[in-house]
Protein backbone atom coordinates (compact mmCIF):
# COMPACT_ATOMS: atom_id res chain seq x y z
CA UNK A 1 16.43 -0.73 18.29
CA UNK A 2 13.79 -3.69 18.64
CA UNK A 3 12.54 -1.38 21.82
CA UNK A 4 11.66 1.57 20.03
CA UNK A 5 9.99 -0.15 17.05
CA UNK A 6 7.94 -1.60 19.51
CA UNK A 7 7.37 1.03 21.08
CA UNK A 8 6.70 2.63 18.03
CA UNK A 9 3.99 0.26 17.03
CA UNK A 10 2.47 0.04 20.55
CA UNK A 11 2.18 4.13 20.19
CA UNK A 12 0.25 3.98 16.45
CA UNK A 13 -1.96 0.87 17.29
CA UNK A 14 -3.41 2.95 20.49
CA UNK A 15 -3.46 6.03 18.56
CA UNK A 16 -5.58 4.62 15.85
CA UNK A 17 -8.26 2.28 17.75
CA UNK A 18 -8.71 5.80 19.91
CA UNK A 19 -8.57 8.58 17.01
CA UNK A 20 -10.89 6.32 14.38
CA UNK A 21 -14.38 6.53 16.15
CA UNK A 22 -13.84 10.55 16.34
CA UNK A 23 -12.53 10.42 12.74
CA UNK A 24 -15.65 8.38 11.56
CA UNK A 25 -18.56 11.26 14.16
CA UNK A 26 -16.49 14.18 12.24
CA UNK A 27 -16.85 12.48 9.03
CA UNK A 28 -20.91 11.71 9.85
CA UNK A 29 -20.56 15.49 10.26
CA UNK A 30 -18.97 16.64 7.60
CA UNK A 31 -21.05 15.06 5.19
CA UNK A 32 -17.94 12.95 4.23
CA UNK A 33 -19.16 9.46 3.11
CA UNK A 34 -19.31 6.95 0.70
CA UNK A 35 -22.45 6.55 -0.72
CA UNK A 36 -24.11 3.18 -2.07
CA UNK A 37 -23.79 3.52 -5.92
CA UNK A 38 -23.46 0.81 -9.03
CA UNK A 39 -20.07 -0.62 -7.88
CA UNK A 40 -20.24 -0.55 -4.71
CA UNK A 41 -22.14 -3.11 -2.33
CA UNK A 42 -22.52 -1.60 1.24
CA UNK A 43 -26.11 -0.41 1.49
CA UNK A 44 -25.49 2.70 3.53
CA UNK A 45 -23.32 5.59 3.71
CA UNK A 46 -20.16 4.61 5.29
CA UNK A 47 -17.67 7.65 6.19
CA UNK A 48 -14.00 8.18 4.74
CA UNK A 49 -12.03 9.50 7.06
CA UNK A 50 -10.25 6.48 8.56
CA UNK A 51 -7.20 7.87 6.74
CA UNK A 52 -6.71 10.46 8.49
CA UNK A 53 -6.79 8.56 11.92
CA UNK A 54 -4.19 6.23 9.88
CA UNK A 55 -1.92 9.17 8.89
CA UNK A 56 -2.57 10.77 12.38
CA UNK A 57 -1.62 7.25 14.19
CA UNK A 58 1.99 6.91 12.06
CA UNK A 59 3.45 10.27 12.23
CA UNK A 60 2.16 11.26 16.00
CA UNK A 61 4.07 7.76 17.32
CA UNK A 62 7.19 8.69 14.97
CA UNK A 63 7.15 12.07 15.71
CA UNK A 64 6.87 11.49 19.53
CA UNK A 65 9.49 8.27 19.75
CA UNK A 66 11.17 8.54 16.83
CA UNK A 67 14.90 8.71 16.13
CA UNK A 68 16.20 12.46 15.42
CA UNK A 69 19.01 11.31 14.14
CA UNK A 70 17.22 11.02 10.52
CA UNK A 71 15.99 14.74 10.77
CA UNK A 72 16.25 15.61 7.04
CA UNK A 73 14.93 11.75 5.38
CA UNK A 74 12.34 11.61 7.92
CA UNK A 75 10.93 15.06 7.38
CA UNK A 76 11.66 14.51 3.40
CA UNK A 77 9.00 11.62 3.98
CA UNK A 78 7.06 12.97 6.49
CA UNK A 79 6.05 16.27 4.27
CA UNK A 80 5.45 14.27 1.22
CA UNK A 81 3.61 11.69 3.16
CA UNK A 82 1.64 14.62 4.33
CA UNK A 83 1.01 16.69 0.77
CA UNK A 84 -0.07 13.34 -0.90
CA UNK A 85 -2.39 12.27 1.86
CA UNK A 86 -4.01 15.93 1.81
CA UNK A 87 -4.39 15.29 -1.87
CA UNK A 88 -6.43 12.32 -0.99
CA UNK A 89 -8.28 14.10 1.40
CA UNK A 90 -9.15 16.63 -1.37
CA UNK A 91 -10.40 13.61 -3.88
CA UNK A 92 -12.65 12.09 -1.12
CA UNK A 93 -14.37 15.46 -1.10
CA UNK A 94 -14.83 16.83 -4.39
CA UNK A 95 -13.39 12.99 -6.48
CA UNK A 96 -10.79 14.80 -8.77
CA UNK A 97 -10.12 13.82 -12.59
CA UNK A 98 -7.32 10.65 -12.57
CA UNK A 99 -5.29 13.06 -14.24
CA UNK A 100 -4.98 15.40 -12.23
CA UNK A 101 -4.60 13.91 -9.22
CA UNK A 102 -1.85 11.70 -11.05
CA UNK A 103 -0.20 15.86 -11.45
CA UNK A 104 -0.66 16.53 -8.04
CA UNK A 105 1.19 13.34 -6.47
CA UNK A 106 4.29 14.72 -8.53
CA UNK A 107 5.20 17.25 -5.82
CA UNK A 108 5.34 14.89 -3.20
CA UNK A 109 7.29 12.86 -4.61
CA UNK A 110 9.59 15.66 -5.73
CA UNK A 111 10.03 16.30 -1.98
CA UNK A 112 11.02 12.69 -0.97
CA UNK A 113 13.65 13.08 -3.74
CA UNK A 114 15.15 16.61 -2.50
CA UNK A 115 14.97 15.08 1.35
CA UNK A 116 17.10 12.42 -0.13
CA UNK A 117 15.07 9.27 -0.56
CA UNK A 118 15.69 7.83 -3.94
CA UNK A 119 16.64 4.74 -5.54
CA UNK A 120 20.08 3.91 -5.80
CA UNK A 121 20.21 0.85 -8.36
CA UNK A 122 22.02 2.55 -11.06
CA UNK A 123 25.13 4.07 -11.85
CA UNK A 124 23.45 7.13 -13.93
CA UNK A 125 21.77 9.39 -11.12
CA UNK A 126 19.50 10.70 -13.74
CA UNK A 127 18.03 7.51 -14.08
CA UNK A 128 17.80 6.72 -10.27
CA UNK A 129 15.45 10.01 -9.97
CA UNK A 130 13.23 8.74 -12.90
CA UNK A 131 13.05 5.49 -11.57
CA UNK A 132 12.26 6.48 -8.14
CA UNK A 133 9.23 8.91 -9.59
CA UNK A 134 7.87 5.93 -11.37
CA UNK A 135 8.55 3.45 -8.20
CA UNK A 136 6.44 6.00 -5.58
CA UNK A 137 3.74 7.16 -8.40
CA UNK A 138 3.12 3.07 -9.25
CA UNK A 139 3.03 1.61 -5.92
CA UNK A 140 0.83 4.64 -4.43
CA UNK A 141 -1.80 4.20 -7.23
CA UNK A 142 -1.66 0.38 -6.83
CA UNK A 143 -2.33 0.55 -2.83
CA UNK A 144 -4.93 3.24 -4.16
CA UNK A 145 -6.85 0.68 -6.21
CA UNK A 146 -6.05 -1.53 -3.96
CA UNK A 147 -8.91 -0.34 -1.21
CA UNK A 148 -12.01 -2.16 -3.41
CA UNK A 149 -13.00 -4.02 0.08
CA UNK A 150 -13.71 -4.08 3.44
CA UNK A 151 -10.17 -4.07 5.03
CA UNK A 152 -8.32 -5.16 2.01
CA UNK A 153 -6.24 -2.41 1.54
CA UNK A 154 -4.98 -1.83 5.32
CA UNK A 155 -4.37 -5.56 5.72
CA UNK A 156 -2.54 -6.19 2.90
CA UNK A 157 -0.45 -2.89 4.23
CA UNK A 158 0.26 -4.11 7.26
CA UNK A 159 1.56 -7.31 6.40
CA UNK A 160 4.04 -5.48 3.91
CA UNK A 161 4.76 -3.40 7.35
CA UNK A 162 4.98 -6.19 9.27
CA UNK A 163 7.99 -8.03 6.75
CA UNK A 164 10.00 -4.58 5.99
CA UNK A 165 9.86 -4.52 9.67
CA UNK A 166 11.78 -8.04 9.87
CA UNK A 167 13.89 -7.11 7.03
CA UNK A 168 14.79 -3.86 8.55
CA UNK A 169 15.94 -5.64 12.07
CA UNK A 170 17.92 -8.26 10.25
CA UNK A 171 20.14 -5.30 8.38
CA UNK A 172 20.11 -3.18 11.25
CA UNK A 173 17.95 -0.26 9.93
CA UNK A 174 16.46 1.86 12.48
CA UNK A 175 14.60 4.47 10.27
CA UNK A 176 12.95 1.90 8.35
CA UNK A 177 11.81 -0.28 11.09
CA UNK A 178 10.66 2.57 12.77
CA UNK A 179 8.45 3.68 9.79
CA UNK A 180 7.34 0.59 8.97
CA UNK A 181 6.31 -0.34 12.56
CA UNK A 182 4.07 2.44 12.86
CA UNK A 183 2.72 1.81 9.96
CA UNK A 184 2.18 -1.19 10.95
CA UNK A 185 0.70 -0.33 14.04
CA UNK A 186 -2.00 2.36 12.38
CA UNK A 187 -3.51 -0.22 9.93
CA UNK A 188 -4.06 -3.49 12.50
CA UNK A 189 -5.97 -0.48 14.58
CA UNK A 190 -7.15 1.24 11.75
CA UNK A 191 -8.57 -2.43 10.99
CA UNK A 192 -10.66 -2.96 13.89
CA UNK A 193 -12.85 -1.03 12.29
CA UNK A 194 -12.49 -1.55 9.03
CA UNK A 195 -12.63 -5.22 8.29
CA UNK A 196 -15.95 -6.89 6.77
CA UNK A 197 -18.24 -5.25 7.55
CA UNK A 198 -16.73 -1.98 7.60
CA UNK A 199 -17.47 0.45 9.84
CA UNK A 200 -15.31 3.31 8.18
CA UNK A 201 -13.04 3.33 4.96
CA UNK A 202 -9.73 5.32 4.26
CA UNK A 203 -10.83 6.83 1.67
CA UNK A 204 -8.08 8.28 -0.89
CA UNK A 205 -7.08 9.92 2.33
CA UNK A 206 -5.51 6.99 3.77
CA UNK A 207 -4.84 4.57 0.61
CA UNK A 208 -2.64 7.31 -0.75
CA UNK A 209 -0.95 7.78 2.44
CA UNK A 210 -0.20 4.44 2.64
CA UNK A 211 1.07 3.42 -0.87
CA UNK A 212 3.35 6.31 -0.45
CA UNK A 213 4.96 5.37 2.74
CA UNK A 214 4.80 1.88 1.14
CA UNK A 215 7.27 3.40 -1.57
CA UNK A 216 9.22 5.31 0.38
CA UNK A 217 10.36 2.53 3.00
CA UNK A 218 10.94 -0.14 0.04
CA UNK A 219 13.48 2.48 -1.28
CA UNK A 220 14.89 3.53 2.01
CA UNK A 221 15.87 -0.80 2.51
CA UNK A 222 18.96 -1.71 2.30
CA UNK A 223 21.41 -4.92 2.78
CA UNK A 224 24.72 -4.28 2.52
CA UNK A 225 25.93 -8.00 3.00
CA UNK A 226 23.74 -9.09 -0.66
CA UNK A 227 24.35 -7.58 -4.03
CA UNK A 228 22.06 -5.36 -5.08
CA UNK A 229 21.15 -7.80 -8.36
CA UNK A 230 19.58 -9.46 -5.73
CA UNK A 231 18.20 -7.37 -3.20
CA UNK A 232 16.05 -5.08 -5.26
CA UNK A 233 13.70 -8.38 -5.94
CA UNK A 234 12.76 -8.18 -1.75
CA UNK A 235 10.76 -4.62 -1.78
CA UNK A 236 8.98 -6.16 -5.32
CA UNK A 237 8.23 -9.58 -3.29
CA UNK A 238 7.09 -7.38 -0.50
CA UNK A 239 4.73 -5.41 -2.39
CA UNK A 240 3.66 -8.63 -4.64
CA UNK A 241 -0.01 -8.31 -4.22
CA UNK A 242 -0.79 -4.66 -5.09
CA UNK A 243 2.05 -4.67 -7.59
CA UNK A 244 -0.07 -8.10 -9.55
CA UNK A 245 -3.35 -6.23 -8.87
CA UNK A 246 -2.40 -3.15 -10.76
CA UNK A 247 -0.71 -5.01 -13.55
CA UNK A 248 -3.53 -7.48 -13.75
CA UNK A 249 -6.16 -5.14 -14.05
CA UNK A 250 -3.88 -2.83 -16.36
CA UNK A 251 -3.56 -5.65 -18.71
CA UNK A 252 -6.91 -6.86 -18.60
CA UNK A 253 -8.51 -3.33 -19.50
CA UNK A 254 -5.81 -2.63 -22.39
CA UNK A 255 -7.06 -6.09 -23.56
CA UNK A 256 -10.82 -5.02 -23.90
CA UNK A 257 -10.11 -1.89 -25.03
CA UNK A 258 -11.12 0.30 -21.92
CA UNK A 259 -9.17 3.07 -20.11
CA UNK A 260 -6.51 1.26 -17.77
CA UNK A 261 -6.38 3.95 -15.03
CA UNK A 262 -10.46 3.85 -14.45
CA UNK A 263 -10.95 3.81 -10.66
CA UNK A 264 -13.44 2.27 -8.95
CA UNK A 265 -13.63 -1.03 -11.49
CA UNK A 266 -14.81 -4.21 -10.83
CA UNK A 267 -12.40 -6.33 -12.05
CA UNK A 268 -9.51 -6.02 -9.68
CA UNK A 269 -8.22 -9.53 -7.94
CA UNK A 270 -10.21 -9.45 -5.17
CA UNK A 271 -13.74 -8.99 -7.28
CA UNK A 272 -12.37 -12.02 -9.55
CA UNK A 273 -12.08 -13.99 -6.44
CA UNK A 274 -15.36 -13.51 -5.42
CA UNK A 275 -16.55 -14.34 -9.38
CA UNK A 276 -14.75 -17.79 -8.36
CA UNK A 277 -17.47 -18.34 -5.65
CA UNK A 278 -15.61 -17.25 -2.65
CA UNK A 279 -17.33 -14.55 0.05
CA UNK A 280 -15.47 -10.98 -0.16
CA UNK A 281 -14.62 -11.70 3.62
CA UNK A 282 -12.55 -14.91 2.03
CA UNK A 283 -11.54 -13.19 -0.84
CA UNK A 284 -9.57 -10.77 1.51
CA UNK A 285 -8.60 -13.70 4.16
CA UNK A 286 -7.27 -15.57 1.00
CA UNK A 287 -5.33 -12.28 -0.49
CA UNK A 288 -4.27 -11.47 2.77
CA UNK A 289 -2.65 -15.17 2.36
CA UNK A 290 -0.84 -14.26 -0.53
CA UNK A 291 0.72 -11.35 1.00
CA UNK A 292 2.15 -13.29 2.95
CA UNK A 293 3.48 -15.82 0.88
CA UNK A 294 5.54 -12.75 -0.94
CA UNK A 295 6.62 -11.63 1.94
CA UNK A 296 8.13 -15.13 3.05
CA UNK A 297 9.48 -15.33 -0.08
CA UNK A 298 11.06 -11.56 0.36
CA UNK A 299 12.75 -13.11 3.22
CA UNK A 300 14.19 -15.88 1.59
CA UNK A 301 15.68 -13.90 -1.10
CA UNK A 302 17.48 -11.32 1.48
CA UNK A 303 19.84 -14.27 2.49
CA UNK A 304 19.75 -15.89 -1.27
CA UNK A 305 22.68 -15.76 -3.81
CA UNK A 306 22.05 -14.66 -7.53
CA UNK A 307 21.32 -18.41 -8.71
CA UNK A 308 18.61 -18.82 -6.23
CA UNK A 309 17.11 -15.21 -6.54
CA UNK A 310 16.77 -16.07 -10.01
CA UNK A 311 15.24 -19.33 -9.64
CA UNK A 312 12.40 -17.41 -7.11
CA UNK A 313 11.82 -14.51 -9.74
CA UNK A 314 10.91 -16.61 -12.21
CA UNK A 315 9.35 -19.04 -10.10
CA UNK A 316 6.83 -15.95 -9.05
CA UNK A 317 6.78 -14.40 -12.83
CA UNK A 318 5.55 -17.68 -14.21
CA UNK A 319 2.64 -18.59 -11.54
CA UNK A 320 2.17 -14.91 -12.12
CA UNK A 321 1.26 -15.12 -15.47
CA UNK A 322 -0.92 -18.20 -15.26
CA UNK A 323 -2.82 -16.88 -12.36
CA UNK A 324 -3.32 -13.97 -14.33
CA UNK A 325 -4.83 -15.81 -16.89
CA UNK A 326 -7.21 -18.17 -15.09
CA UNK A 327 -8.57 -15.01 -13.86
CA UNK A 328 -8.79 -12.99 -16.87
CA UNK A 329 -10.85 -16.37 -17.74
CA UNK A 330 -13.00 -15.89 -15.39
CA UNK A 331 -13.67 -12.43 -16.00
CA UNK A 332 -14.42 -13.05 -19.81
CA UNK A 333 -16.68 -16.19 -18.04
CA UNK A 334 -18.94 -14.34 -15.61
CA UNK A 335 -18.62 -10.61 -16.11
CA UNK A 336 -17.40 -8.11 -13.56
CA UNK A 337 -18.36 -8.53 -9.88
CA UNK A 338 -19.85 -5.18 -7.81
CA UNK A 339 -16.99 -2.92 -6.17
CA UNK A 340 -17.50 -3.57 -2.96
């Protein structure tokens, strides 16, 4: 098993540090860049379409060395993976109204529930479908707002990779280790490229992509030696950093009245950071940093007993909530910071 993830992740890293420079020349000629504007601080047109070398790089190494024993959950993923990250590819052209792009990430999502990926927490399957709409939808927007910096968004990714990969080979899950590997694999190449100063973004294309892969391998986890009271903290722990993000910036935009689904903004974590005094390059480093702590911490709880999970959940909620607040501090102190 350890073999083919490697594998795996050997296949996506090549396939993205080879496929990004053509997918940044067709983007150059396509007209398909991000332009300097108010929130934004690179000074020249940068082009989008790193994600589709990302999504190019993940489902060429899984299609090539993956397992076929998965047919029907992998192609369940696979063609959502696909509609949502076309969706993207249709914002970065033509930047679609949050609503309707919010519509349009309900049929992929519809398709990862039909191929049989779905939360499996409760006892009501009614309640595991609604629960995995709002899992998938929430964690694909927050990798989405996520991508405010250079490399920000693909780092964090891959770290989450990286852990659901060690999760994965401690339980013995193939099809998750193989996923996450490659995705995995796609953003450290996808990276070379991408971190400060950026050379290419992912656009919608690949932020999407991600968060929804993101989703789907968090629900696919499992750990049949720990109770599930305890084991559906580890894909939450995981995903810590865009899951605080989101909330953070939800909560802070409620508070002043604005709309909380506004994308770009430029009060996310990593801009508050940099109102702290920090450079964006060691704003990322330092959320990159946190990413891992949650992971570690994910780790940790897949061996814990109740008492102890407990003990870390509200451990994390608490420093949470007063990191949340010492930065909504400094955001009422200094004002928001430019997007990127």
């Amino acid at each position: 098993m350890l073999q083919a993830e490697m594998l795996i992740f050997a296949a996506a890293l090549t396939l993205a540090l080879g496929v990004t420079p053509l997918a940044r020349r067709l983007a150059v000629r396509t007209n398909m860049v991000d332009r300097p504007g108010v929130r934004k601080a690179h000074a020249a047109p940068t082009p989008l379409l790193g994600g589709v070398a990302i999504y190019l790089a993940v489902i060429v190494a899984l299609v090539l060395f993956g397992d076929r024993f998965y047919v029907q959950q992998v192609a369940g993923i696979i063609i959502g993976a696909t509609l949502i990250s076309t969706l993207g590819l249709w914002d970065d052209r033509v930047s679609l109204p949050a609503g309707l792009k919010l519509l349009g990430q309900l049929l992929p999502v519809t398709v990862l529930v039909l191929g049989g990926v779905r939360i499996a927490l409760f006892p009501w399957p009614w309640l595991n479908i609604l629960s995995t709409f709002i899992w998938v939808l929430f964690i694909t927007n927050a990798v989405n707002f996520l991508d405010n910096m250079d490399g920000l968004s693909a780092g964090v990714a891959a770290i989450a990779g990286a852990f659901f990969v060690l999760l994965a080979a401690f339980s013995g899950q193939y099809l998750v280790g193989a996923l996450a590997a490659a995705l995995l694999g796609a953003c450290l190449g996808f990276l070379v490229y991408n971190f400060n100063p950026a050379r290419i973004f992912m656009g919608d294309t690949g932020s999407l992509f991600l968060g929804f892969l993101l989703a789907a391998v968090a629900i696919k986890l499992r750990f049949p030696t720990n109770t599930p009271r305890v084991t559906w903290m580890i894909p939450v722990l995981v995903l810590g950093v865009p899951i605080f993000d989101t909330a953070l910036v939800i909560f802070s935009r409620l508070r002043r009245g604005l709309n909380p689904f506004t994308n770009p903004g430029s009060d996310h974590l990593s801009h508050r950071l940099v109102l702290l005094g920090f450079t964006r390059r060691e704003a990322v480093l330092l959320i990159y940093l946190f990413a891992g702590m949650f992971g570690m911490l994910a780790l940790f709880v897949s061996k814990a007993n109740l008492a102890e999970a407990l003990t870390v959940a509200a451990v994390v909620v608490v420093g949470c909530l007063f990191l949340a607040w010492k930065l909504e501090r400094v955001l009422a102190r200094n004002g928001p910071a430019s997007h990127r």
